[in-house]
Protein backbone atom coordinates (compact mmCIF):
# COMPACT_ATOMS: atom_id res chain seq x y z
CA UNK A 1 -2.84 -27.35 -11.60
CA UNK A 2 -3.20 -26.16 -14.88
CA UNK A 3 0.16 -24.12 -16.20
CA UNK A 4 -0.60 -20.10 -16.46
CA UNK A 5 -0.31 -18.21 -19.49
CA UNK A 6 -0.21 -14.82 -19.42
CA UNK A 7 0.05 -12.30 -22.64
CA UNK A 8 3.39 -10.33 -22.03
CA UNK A 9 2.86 -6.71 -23.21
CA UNK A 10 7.07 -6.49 -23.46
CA UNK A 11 7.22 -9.44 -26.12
CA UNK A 12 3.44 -9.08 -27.39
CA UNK A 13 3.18 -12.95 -27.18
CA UNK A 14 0.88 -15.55 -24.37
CA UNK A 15 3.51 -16.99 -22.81
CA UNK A 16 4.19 -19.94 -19.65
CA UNK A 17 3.94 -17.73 -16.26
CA UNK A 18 7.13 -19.05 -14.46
CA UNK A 19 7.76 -17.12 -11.17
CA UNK A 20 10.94 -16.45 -10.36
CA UNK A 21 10.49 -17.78 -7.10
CA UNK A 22 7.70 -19.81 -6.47
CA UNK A 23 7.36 -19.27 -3.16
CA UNK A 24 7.58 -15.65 -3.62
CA UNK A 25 5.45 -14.57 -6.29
CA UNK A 26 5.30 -10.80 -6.43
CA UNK A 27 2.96 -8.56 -8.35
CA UNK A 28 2.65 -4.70 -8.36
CA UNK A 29 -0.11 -2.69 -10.12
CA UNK A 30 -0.98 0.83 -10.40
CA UNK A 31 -3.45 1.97 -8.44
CA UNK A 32 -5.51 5.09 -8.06
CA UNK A 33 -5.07 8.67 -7.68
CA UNK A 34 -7.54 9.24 -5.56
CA UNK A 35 -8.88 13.21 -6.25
CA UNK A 36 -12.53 11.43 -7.14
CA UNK A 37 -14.78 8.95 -7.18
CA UNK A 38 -13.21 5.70 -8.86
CA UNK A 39 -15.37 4.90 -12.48
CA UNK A 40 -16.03 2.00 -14.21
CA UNK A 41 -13.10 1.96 -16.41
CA UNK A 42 -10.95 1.79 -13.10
CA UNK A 43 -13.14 -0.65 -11.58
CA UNK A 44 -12.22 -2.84 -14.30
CA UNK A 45 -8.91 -3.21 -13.98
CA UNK A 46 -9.28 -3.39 -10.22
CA UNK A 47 -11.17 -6.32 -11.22
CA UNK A 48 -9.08 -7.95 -13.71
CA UNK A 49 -5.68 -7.84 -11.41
CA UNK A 50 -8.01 -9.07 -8.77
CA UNK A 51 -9.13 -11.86 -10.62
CA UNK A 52 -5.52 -12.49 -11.26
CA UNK A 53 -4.62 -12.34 -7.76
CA UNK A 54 -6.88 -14.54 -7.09
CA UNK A 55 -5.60 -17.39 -9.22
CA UNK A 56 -1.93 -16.80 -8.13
CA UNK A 57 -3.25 -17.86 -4.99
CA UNK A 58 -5.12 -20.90 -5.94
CA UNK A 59 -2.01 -21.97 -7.49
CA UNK A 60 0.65 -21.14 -5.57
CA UNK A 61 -0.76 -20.41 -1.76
CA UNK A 62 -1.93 -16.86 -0.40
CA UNK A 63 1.38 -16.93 1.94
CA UNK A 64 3.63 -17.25 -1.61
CA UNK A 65 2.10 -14.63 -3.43
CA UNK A 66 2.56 -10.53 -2.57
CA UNK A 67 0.07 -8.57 -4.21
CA UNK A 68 0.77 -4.62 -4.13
CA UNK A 69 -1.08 -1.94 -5.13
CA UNK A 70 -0.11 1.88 -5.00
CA UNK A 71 -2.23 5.01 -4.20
CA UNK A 72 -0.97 8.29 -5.91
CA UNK A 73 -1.88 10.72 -3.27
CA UNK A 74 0.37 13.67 -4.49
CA UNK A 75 -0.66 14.90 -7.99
CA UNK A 76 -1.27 17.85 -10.03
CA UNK A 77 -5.18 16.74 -10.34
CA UNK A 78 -5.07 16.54 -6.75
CA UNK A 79 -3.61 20.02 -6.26
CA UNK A 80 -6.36 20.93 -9.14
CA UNK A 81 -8.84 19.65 -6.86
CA UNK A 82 -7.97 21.80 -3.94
CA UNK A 83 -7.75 24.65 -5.49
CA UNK A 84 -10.97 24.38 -6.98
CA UNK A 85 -12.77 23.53 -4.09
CA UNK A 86 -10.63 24.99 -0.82
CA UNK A 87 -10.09 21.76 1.27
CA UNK A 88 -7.23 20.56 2.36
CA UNK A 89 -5.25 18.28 -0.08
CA UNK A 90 -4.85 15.71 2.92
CA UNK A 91 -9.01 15.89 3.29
CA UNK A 92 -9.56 15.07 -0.14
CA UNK A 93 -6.60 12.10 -0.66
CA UNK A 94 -8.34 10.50 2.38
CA UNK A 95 -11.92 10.64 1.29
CA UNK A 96 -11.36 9.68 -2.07
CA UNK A 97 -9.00 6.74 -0.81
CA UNK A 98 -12.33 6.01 1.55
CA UNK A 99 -14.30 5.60 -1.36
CA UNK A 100 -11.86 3.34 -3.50
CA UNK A 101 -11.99 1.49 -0.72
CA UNK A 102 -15.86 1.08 -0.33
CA UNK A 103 -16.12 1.52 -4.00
CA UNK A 104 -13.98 -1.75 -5.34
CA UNK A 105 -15.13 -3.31 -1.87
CA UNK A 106 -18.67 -4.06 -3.37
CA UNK A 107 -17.15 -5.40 -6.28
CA UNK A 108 -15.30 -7.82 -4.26
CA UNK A 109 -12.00 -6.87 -5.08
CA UNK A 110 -9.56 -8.14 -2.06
CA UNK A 111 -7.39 -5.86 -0.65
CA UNK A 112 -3.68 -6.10 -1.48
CA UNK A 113 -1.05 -7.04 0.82
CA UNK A 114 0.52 -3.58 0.78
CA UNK A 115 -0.82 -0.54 -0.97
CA UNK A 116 1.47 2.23 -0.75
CA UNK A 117 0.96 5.77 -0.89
CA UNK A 118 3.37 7.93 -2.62
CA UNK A 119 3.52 10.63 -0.20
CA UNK A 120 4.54 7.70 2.73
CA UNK A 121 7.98 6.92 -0.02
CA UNK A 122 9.26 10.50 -0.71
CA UNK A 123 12.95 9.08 1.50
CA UNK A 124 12.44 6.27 -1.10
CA UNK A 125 12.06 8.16 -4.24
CA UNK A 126 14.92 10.43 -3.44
CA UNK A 127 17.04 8.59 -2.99
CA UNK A 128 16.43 6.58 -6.47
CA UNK A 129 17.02 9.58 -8.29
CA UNK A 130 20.35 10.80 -6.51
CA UNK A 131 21.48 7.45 -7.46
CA UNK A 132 20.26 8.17 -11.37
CA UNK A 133 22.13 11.61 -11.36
CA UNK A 134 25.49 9.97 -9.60
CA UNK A 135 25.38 7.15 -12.22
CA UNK A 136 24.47 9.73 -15.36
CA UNK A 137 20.88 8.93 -16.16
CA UNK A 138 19.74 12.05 -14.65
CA UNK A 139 20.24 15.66 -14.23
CA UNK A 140 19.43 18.51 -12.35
CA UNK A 141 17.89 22.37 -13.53
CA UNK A 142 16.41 24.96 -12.16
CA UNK A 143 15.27 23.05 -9.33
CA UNK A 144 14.10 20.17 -11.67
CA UNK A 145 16.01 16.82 -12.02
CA UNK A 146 15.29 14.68 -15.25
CA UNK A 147 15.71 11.63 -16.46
CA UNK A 148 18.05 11.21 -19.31
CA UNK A 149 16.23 9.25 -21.76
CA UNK A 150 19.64 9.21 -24.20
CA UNK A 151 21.41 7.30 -21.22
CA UNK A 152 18.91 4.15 -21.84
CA UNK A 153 19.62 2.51 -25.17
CA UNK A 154 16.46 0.36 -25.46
CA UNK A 155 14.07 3.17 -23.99
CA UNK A 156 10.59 2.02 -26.06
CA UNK A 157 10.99 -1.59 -26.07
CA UNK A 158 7.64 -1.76 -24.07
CA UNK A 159 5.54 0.32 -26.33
CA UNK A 160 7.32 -0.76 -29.05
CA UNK A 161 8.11 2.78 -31.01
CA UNK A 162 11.38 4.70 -30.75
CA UNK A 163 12.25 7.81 -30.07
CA UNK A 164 12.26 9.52 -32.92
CA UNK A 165 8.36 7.98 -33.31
CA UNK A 166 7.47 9.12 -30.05
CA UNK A 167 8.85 12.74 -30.24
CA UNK A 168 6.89 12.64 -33.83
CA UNK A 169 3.52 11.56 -32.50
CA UNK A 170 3.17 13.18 -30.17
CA UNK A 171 2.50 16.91 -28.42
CA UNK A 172 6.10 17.16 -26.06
CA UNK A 173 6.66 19.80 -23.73
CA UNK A 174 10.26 21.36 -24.71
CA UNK A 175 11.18 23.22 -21.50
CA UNK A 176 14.43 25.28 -21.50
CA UNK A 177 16.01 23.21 -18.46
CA UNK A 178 15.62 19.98 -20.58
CA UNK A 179 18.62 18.68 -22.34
CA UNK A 180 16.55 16.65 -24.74
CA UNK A 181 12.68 16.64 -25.80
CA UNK A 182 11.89 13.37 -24.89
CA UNK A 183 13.87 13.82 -21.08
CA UNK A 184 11.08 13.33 -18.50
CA UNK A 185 10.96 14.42 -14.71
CA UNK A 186 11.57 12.71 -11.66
CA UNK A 187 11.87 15.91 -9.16
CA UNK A 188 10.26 19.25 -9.38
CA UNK A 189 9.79 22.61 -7.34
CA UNK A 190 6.88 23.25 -5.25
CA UNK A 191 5.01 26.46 -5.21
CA UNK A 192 3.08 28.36 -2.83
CA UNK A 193 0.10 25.91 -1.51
CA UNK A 194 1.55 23.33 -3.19
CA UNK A 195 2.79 19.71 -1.11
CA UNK A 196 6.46 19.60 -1.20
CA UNK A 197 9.35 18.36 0.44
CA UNK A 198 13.28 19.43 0.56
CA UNK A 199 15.55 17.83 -1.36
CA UNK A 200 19.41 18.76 -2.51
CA UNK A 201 17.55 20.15 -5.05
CA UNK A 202 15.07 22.57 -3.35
CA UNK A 203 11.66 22.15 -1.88
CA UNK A 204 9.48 20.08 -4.26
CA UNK A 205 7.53 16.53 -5.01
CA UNK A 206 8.14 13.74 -7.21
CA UNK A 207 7.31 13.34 -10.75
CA UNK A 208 4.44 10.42 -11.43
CA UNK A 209 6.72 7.52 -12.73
CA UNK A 210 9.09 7.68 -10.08
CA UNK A 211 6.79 7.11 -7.53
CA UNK A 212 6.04 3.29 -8.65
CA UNK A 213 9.15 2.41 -9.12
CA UNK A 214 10.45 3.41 -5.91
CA UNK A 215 7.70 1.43 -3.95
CA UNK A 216 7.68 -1.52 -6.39
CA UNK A 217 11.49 -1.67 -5.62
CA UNK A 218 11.31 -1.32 -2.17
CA UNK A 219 8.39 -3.60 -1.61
CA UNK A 220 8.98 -6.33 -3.90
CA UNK A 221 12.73 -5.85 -5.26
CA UNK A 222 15.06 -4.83 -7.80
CA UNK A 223 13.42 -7.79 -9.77
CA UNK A 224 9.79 -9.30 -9.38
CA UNK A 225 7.14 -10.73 -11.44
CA UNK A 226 4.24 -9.08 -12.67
CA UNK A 227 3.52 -5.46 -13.49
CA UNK A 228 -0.14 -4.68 -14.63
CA UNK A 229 -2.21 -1.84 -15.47
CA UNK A 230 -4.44 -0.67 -17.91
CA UNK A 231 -3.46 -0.35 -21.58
CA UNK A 232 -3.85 3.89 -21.34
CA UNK A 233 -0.60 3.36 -18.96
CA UNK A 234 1.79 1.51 -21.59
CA UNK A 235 3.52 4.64 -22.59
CA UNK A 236 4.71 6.59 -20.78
CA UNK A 237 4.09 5.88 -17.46
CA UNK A 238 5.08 1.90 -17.57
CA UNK A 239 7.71 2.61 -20.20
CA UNK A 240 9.80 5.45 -18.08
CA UNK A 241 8.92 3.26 -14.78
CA UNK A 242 11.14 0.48 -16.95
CA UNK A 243 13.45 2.96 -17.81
CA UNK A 244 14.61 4.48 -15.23
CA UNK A 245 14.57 1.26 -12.60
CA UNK A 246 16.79 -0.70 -14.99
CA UNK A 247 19.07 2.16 -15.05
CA UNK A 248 18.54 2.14 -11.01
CA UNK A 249 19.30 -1.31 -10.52
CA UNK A 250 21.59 -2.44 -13.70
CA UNK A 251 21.28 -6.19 -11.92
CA UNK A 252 17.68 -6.94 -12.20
CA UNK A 253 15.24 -6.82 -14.37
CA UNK A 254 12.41 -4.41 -12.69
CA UNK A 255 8.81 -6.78 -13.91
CA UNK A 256 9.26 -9.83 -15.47
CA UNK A 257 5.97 -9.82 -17.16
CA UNK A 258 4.06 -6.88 -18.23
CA UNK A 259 0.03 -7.18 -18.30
CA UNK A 260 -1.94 -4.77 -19.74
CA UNK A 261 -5.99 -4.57 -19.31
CA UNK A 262 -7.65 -2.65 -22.07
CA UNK A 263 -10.58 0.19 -22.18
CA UNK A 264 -13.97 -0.05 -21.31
CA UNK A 265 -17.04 1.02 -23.86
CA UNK A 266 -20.50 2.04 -22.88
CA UNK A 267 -22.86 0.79 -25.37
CA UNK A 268 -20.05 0.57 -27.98
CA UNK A 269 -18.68 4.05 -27.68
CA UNK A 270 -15.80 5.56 -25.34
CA UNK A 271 -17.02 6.17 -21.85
CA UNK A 272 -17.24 10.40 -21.87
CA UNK A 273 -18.69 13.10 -19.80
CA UNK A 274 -19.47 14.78 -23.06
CA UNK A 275 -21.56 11.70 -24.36
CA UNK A 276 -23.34 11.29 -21.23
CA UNK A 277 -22.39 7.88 -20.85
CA UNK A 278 -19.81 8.32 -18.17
CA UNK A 279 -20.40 6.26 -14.74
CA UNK A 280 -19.09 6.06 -12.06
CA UNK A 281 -19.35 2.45 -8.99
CA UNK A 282 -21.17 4.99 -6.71
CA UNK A 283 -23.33 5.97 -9.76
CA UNK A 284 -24.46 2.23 -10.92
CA UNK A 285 -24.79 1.47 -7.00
CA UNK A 286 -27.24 4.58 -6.06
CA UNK A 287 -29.09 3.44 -9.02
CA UNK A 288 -29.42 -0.51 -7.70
CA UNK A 289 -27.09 -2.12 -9.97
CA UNK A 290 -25.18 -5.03 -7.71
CA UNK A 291 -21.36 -4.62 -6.74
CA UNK A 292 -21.41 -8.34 -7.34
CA UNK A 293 -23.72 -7.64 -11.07
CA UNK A 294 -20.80 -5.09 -11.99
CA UNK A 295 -18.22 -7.75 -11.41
CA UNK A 296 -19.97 -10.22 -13.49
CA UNK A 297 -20.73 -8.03 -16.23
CA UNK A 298 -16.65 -7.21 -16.26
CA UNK A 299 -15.37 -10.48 -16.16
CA UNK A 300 -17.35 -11.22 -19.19
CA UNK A 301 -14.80 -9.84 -21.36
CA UNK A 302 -11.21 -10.95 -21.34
CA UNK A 303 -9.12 -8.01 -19.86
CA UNK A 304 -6.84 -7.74 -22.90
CA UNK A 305 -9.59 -7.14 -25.21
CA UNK A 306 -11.82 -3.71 -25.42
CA UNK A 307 -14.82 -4.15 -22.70
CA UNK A 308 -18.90 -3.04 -23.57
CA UNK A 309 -20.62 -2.25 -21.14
CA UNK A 310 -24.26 -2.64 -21.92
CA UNK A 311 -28.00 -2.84 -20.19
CA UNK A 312 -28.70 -5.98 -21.92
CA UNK A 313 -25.29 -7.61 -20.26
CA UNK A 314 -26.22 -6.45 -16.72
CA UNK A 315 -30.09 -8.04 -17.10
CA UNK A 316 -28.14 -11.40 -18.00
CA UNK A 317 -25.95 -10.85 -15.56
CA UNK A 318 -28.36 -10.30 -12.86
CA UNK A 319 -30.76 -12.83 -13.87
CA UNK A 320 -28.28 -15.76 -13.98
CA UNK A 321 -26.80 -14.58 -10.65
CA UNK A 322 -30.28 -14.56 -9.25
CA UNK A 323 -31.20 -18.40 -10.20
CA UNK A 324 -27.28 -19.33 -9.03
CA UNK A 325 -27.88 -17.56 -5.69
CA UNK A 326 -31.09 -19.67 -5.26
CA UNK A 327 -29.52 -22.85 -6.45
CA UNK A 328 -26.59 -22.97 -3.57
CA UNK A 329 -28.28 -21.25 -0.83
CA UNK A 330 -27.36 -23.65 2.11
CA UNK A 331 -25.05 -25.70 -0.01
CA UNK A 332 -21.16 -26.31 0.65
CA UNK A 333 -19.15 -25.10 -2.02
CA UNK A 334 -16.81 -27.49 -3.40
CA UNK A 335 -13.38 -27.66 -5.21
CA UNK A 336 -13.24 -25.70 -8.26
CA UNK A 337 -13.89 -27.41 -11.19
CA UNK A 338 -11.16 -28.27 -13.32
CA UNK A 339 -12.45 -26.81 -16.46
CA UNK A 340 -12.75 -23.44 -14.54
CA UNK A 341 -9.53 -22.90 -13.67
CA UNK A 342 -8.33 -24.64 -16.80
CA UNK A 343 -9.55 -21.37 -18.56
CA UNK A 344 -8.42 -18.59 -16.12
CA UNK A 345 -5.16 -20.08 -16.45
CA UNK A 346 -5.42 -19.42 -20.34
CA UNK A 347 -4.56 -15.60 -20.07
CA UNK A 348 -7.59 -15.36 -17.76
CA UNK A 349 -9.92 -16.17 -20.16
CA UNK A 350 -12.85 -15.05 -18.19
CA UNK A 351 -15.61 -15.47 -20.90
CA UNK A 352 -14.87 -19.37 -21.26
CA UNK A 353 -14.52 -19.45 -17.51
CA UNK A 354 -18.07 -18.02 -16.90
CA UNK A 355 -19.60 -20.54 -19.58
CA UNK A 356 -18.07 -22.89 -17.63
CA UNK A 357 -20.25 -21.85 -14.71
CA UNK A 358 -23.76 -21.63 -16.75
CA UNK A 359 -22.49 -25.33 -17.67
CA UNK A 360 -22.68 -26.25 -13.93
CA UNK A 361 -25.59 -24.71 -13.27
CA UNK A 362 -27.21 -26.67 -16.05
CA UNK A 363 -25.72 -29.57 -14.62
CA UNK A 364 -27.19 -29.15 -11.24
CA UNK A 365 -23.55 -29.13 -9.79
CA UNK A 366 -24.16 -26.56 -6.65
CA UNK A 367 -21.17 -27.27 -5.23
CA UNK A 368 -18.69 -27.13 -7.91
CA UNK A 369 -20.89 -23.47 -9.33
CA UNK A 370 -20.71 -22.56 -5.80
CA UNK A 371 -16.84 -23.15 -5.48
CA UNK A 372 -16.45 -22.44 -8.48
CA UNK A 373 -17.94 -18.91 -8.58
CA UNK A 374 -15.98 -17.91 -5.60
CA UNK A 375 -12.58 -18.55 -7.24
CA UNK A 376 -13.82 -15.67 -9.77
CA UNK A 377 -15.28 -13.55 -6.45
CA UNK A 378 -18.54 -14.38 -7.10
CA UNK A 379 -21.39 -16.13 -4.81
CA UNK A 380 -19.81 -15.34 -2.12
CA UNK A 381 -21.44 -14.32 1.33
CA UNK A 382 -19.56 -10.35 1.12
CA UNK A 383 -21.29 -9.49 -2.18
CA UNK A 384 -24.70 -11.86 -1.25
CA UNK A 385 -28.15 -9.82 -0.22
CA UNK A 386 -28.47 -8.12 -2.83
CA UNK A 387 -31.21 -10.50 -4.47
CA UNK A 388 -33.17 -10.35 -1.61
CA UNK A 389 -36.08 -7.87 -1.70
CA UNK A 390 -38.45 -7.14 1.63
CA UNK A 391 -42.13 -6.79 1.40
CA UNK A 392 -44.23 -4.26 3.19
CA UNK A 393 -46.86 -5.91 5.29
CA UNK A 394 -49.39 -5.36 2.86
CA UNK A 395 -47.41 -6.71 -0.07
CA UNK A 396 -46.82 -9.90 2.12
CA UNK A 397 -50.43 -10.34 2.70
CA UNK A 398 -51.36 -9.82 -0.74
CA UNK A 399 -49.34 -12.33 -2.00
CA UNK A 400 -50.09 -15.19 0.68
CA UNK A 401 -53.85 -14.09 -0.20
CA UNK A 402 -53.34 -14.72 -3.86
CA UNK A 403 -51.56 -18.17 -2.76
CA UNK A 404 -54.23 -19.23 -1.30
CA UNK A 405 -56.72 -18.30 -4.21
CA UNK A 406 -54.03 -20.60 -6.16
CA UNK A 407 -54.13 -23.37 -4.06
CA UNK A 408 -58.11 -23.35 -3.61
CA UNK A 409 -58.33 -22.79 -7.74
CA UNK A 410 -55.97 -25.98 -8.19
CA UNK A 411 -58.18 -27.67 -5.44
CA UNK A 412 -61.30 -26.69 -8.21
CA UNK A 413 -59.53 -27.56 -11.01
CA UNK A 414 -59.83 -23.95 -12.15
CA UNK A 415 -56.50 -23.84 -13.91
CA UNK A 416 -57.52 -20.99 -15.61
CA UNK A 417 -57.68 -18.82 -12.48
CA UNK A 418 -54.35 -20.42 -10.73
CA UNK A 419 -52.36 -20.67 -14.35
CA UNK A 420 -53.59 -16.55 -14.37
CA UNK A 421 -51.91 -15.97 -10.70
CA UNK A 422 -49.06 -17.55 -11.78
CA UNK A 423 -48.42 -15.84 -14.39
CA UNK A 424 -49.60 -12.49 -12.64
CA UNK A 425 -46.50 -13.08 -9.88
CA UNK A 426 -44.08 -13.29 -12.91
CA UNK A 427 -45.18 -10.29 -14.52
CA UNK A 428 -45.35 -8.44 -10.83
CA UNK A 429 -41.83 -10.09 -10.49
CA UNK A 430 -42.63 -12.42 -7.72
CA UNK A 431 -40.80 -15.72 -7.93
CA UNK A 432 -42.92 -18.57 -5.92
CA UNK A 433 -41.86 -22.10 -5.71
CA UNK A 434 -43.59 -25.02 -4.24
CA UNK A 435 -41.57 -27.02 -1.73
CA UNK A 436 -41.93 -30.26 0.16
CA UNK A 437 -42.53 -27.70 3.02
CA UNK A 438 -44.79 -25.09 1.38
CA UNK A 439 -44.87 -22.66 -0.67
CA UNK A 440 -41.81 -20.13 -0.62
CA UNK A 441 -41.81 -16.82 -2.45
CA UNK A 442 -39.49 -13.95 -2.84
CA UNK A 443 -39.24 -10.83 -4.50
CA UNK A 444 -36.69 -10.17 -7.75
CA UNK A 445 -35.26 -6.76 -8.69
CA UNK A 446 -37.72 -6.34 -11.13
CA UNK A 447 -40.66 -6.44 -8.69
CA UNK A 448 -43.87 -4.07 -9.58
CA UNK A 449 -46.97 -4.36 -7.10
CA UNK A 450 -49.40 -2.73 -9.17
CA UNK A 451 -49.19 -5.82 -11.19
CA UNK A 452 -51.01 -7.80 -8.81
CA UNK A 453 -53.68 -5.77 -8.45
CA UNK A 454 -56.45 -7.39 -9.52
CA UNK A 455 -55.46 -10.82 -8.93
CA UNK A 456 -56.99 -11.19 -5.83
């Protein structure tokens, strides 16, 4: 097995992946807050920590590796949401989590082994901060507590920028009841309508970052190995998680390793309801775009560099998933090939990985693309159907009439008529292949029956 390199946000460097326990490998990553319908900048780093997942268990067993993924199911945007639209808050958190569900499903993203929601930890996350305010990194005001971002020394050695930077660059909200600009909340009061729970410090809910840490300690420990989550969560979500769960547990270490997937273009500019380019899974799936396309399409960029998503990359994609579909229906997949995993274990280097795959292809190696392919989630049977089109009755009969006229004009040595139906089913999108037992045909995505009239 190939050794695994991962790039470690916290020292900015590709480094040897060494578990602290091997037979325990542990991995949290933030998950969604589930007030709408997941897009396809979240589906990619659904994908990416999948795809890592996925290779922590080809290395080191599915029974050694703990995969956890939180759902945020108590948030302002959520409390936005039902206000907007009058429905319960509990309706909406369980729809929405429905649909991520569904949603990263068809992508082929496994489930984790635990996925959390916040509003299940509230015991959890109180009891963290008590133990911040008893040990003097926190404080409470005016039914508020807050972290005390002066009580950790090396607060912004994730992100890299101090404090002084930080309150600089950037818009902070200086409430009276803060001691210090930069002091961020882990407690605050509920209002009317509002979810909250009591506390020594009135009825309220937790702040954002407190939620993962609680769960990620309780779940995984005071020290574990991977933390991921897309770039846009650095700072300061991932930076006062670190913060305030070193201060929690002085003895560990919180994540070990800190990966970071970056953010997804649309035709080489930022995805953007104001641009029109903004999709959603559900969106690309209503309009007959593959689950299994979509994760192909992803994985074609490595997660720590900016992603494009363009039409030209889901044709390719779609086409080469076609012919591989064809090429190991009915075939055994085999051991992945060594080259394969070779480059997901260079900081997932999915790009190389997936060349490696054409390579196989080319090769007429079915069972190693087949095997293969499934490491990455791809050919296998949950994401498989897709490529298969039905025909009508009438479009069936059409096209065994104009096999027929084929075979007859290859039987006259009229090339000219069977070289014009075969290139009349490719145009029309009919792909027809002659076989020891017949002739077998079957509709692509790109199927048009008005292009055969007249072929008959």
């Amino acid at each position: 097995m190939a050794t695994i390199r991962l790039r470690n946000s916290m020292t900015r460097q590709v480094e040897d992946f060494v578990p602290i326990d091997p037979g325990n490998v542990r991995m949290y990553v933030c998950g969604p807050t589930v007030y709408d319908r997941a897009h396809l900048g979240n589906a990619r780093s659904a994908v990416v920590f999948d795809m890592l997942n996925r290779l922590l268990i080809h290395a080191y067993g599915a029974e050694h590796v703990t995969f956890v993924r939180n759902i945020t199911d108590v948030d302002d945007k959520i409390n936005a949401r039902a206000a907007e639209t009058g429905r319960p808050i509990g309706d909406i958190t369980a729809e929405t989590t429905a649909w991520y569900h569904d949603d990263m499903g068809s992508l082929g993203v496994i489930r984790p082994d635990h996925e959390p929601r916040a509003t299940e930890w509230i015991g959890a996350m109180k009891e963290m901060i008590e133990g911040l305010i008893a040990s003097g990194h926190a404080y409470a005001a005016e039914g508020h507590v807050l972290f005390s971002v002066a009580s950790a020394p090396d607060y912004g050695r994730l992100s890299g920028r101090s404090v002084d930077d930080m309150i600089a660059g950037a818009r902070v909200e200086v409430a009276p009841y803060k001691r210090a600009a930069m002091d961020f909340v882990l407690w605050k009061p509920s209002g009317e309508g509002q979810p909250g729970w009591d506390s020594p410090w009135g009825r309220g809910r937790p702040g954002w970052h407190i939620e993962c840490s609680a769960m990620a300690g309780e779940l995984l420990g005071e020290s574990f190995d991977i933390h991921g989550g897309g770039s846009d969560l650095m700072f300061p979500h991932h930076e006062n998680e670190l913060a305030q769960s070193s201060c929690a547990h002085p003895d560990g270490h919180f994540a070990r390793y800190w990966v970071h997937n970056e953010m997804l273009q649309v035709e080489g500019k930022k995805m953007s309801k104001s641009l029109g380019n903004f999709f959603t899974v559900r969106n690309l799936l209503d309009d007959g775009v593959p689950g299994e396309v979509m994760r192909m399409v992803i994985l074609g960029s490595q997660y720590s560099k900016p992603m494009d998503w363009t039409a030209r990359k889901r044709e390719d994609a779609e086409g080469a998933l076609r012919r591989w579909r064809a090429m190991v229906e009915g075939v055994e997949a085999g051991a992945p090939d060594p080259a394969v995993v070779a480059a997901l274990s260079d900081d997932l280097n999915t790009p190389l990985a997936l060349s490696e795959l054409y390579r196989l292809a080319s090769d007429g190696d079915a069972a190693g693309l087949k095997g293969s392919a499934q490491l990455m989630g791809l050919l296998t049977d949950e994401l498989g159907g897709w490529e298969r089109i039905e025909a009508g009755e009438g479009v069936s009969l059409l096209i065994g009439q104009l096999i027929e006229a084929r075979a007859e004009a290859r039987k006259a040595r009229d090339f000219a008529r069977a070289d014009a139906i075969r290139d009349g089913f490719a145009a029309a999108g009919v792909m027809v292949k002659d076989t020891a037992d017949g002739v077998e045909w079957e509709l692509t995505s790109g199927f048009d029956a008005t292009k055969l009239e007249g072929l008959a």
